[in-house]
N, C-alpha and C. Protein backbone atom coordinates (compact mmCIF):
# COMPACT_ATOMS: atom_id res chain seq x y z
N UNK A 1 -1.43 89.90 124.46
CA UNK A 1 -1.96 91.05 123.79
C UNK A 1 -0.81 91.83 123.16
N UNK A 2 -0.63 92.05 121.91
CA UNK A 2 0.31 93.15 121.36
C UNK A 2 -0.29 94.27 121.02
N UNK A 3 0.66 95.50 121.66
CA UNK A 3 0.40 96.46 121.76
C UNK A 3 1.35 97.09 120.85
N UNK A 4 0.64 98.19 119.73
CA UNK A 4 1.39 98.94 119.02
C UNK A 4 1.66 100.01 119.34
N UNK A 5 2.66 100.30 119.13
CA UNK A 5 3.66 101.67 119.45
C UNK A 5 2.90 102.69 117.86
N UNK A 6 2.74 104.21 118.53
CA UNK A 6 2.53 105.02 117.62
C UNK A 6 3.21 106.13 117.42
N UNK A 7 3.72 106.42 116.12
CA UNK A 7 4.52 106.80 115.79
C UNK A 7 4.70 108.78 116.06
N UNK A 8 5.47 109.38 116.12
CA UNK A 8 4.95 110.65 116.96
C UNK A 8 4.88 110.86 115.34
N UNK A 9 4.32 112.29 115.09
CA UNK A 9 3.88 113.30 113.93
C UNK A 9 5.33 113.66 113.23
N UNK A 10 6.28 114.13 114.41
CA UNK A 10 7.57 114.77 114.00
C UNK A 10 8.39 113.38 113.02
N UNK A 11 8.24 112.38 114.04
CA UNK A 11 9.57 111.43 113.88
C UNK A 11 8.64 111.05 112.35
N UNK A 12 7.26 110.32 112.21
CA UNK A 12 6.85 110.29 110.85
C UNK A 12 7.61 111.27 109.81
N UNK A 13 7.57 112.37 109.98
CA UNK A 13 7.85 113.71 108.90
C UNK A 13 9.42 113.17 108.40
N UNK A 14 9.67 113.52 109.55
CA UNK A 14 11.21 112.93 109.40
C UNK A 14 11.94 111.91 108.46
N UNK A 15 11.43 111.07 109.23
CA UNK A 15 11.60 109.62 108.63
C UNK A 15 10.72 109.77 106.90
N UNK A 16 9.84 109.90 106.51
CA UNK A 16 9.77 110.11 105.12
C UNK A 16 10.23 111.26 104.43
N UNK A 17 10.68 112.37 105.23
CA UNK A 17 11.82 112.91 104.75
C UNK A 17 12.74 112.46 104.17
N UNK A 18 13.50 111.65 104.88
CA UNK A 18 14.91 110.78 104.98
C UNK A 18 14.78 110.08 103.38
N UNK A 19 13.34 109.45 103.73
CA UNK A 19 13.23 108.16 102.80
C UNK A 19 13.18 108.90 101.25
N UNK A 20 12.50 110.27 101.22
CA UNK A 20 12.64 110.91 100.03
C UNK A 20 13.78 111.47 99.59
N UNK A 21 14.60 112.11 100.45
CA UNK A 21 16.16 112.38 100.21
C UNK A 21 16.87 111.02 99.15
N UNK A 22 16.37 109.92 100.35
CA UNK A 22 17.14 108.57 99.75
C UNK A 22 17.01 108.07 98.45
N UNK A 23 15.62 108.42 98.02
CA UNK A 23 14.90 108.22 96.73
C UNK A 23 15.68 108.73 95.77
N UNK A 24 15.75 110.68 95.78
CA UNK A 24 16.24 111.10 94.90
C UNK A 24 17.74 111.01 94.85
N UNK A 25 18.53 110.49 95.83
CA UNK A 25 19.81 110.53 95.83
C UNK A 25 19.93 109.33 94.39
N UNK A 26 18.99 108.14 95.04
CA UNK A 26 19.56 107.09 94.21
C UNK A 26 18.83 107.56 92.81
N UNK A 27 17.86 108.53 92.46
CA UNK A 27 17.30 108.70 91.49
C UNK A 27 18.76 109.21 90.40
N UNK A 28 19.26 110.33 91.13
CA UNK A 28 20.56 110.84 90.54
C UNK A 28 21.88 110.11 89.89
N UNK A 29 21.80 108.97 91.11
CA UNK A 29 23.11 107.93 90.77
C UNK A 29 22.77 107.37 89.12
N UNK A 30 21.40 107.12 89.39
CA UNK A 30 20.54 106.42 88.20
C UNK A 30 20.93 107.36 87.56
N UNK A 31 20.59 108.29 87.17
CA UNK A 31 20.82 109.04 85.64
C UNK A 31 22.30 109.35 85.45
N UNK A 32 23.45 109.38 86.51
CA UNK A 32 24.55 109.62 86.00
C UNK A 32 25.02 107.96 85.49
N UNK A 33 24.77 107.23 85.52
CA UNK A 33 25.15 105.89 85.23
C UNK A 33 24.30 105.46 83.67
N UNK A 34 23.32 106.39 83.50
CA UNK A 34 22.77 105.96 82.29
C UNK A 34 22.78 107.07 81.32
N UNK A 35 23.51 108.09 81.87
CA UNK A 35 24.09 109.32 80.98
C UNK A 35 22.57 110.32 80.79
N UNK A 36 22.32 110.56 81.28
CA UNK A 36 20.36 111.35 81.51
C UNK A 36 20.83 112.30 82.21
N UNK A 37 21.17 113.51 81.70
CA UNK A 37 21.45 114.67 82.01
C UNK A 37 19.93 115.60 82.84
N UNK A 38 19.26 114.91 81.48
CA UNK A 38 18.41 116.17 82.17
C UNK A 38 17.59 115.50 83.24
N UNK A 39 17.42 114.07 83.53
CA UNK A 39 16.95 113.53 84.68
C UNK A 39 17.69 113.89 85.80
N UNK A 40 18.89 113.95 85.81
CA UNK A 40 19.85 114.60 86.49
C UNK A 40 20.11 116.10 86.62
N UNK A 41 19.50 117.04 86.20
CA UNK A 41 19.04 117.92 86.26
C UNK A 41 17.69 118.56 87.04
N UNK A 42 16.86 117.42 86.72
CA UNK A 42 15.95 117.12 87.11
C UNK A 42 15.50 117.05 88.74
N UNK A 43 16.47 116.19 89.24
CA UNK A 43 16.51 115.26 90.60
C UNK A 43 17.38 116.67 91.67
N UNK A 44 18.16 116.80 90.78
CA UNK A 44 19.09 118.02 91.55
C UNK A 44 18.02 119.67 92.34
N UNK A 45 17.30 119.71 91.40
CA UNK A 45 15.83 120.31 91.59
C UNK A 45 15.17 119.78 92.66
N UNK A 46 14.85 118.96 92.81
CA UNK A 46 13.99 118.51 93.44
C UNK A 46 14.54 118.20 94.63
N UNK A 47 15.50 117.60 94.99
CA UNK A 47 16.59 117.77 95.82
C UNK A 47 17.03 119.20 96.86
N UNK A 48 16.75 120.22 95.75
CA UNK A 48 17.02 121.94 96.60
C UNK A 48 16.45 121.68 98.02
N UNK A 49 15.30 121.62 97.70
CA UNK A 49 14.60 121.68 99.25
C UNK A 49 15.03 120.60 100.53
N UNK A 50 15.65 120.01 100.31
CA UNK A 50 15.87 118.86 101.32
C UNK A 50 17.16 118.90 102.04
N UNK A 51 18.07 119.88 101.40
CA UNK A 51 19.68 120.20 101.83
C UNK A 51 19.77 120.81 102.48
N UNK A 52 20.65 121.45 103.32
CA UNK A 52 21.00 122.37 103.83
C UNK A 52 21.65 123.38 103.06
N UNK A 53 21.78 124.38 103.35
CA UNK A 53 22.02 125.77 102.26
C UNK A 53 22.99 125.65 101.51
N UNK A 54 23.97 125.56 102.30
CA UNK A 54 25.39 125.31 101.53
C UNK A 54 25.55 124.21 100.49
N UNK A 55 25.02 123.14 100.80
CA UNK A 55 24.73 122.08 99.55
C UNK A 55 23.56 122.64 98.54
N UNK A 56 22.75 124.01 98.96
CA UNK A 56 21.84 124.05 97.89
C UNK A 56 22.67 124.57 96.75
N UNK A 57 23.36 125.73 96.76
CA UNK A 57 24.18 125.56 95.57
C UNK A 57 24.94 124.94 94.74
N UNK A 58 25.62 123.98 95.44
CA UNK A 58 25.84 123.01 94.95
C UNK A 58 24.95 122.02 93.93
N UNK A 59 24.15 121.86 94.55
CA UNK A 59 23.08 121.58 93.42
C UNK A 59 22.38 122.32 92.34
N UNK A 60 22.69 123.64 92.85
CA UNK A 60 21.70 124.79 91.40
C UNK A 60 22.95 124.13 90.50
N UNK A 61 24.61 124.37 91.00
CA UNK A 61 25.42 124.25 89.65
C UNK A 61 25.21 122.52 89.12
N UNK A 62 24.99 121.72 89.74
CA UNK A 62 25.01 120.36 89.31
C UNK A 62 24.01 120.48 87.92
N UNK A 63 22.67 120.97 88.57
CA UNK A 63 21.70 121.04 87.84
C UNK A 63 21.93 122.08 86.03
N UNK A 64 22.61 122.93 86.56
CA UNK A 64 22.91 123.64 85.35
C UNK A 64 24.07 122.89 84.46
N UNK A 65 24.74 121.99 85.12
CA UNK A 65 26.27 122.02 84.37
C UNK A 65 25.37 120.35 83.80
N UNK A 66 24.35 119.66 83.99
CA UNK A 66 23.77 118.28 83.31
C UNK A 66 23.84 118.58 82.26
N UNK A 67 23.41 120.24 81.30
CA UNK A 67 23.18 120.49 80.53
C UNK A 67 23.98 120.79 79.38
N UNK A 68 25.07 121.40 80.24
CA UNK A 68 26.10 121.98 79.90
C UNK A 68 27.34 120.73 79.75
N UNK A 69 27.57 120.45 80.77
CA UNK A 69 29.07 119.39 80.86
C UNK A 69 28.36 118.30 82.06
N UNK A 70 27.82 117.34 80.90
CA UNK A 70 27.57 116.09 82.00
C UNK A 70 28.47 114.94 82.27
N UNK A 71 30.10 115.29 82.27
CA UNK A 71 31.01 114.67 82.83
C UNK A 71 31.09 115.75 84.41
N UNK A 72 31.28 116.70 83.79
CA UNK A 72 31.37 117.52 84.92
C UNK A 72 30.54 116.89 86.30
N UNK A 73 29.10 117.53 85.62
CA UNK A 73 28.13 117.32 86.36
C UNK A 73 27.90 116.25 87.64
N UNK A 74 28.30 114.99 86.47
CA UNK A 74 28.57 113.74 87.27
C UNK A 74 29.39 113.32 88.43
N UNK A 75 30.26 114.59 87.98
CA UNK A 75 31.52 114.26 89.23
C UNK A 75 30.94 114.74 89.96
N UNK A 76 30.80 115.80 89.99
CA UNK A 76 30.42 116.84 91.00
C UNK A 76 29.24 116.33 92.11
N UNK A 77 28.49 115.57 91.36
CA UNK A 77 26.91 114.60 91.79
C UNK A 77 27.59 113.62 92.91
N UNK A 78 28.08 112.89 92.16
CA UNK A 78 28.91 111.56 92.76
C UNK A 78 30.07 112.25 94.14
N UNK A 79 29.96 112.98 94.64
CA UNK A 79 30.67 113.66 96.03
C UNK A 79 29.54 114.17 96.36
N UNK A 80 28.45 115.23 95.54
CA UNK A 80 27.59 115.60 96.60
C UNK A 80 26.85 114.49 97.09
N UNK A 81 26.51 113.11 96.33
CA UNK A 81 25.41 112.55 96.85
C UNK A 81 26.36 111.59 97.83
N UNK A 82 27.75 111.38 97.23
CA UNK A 82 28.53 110.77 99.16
C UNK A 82 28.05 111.81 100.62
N UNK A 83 28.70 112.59 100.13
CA UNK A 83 28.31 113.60 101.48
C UNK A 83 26.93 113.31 101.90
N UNK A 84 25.97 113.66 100.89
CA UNK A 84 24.58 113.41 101.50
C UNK A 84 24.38 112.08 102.03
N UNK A 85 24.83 111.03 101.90
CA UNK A 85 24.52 109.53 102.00
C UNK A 85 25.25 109.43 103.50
N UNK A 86 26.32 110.36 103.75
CA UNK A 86 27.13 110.28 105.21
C UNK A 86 28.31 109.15 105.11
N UNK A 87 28.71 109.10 103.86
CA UNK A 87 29.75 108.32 103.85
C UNK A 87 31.20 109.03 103.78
């Protein structure tokens, strides 16, 4: 007989938390590699909510500077989304 394990409410939340963080991280890599500022602008948004505070600014300026200086931007992306990734 196999018996399935069920998943608690929290660890679910969590875990598709994670998996949406992961989404938009790689969503970001994607637009700095294909020069899409404002997708990258975009993702950085959407992203706010999932950080912790101190990285949220970090992202308001990412998001503003796509527009402005998307070399900038890019750099700046490409360290926040290491940090976020835990590398």
């Amino acid at each position: 007989m196999r018996m399935e394990t069920v998943e608690a409410p929290a660890a679910r939340a969590e875990r598709t938390r994670r998996q949406h963080t992961r989404g938009l991280l790689d969503g970001g890599d994607w637009a700095c590699s294909n020069g899409d500022g404002e997708s990258l602008a975009e993702v950085a948004r959407l992203l706010i909510a999932d950080v912790p505070r101190d990285l949220q600014y970090e992202l308001v300026a990412v998001a503003e500077l796509a527009r402005l200086d998307f070399l900038l931007a890019s750099v700046r992306w490409a360290a926040l989304s290491r940090q976020l990734r835990g590398a």
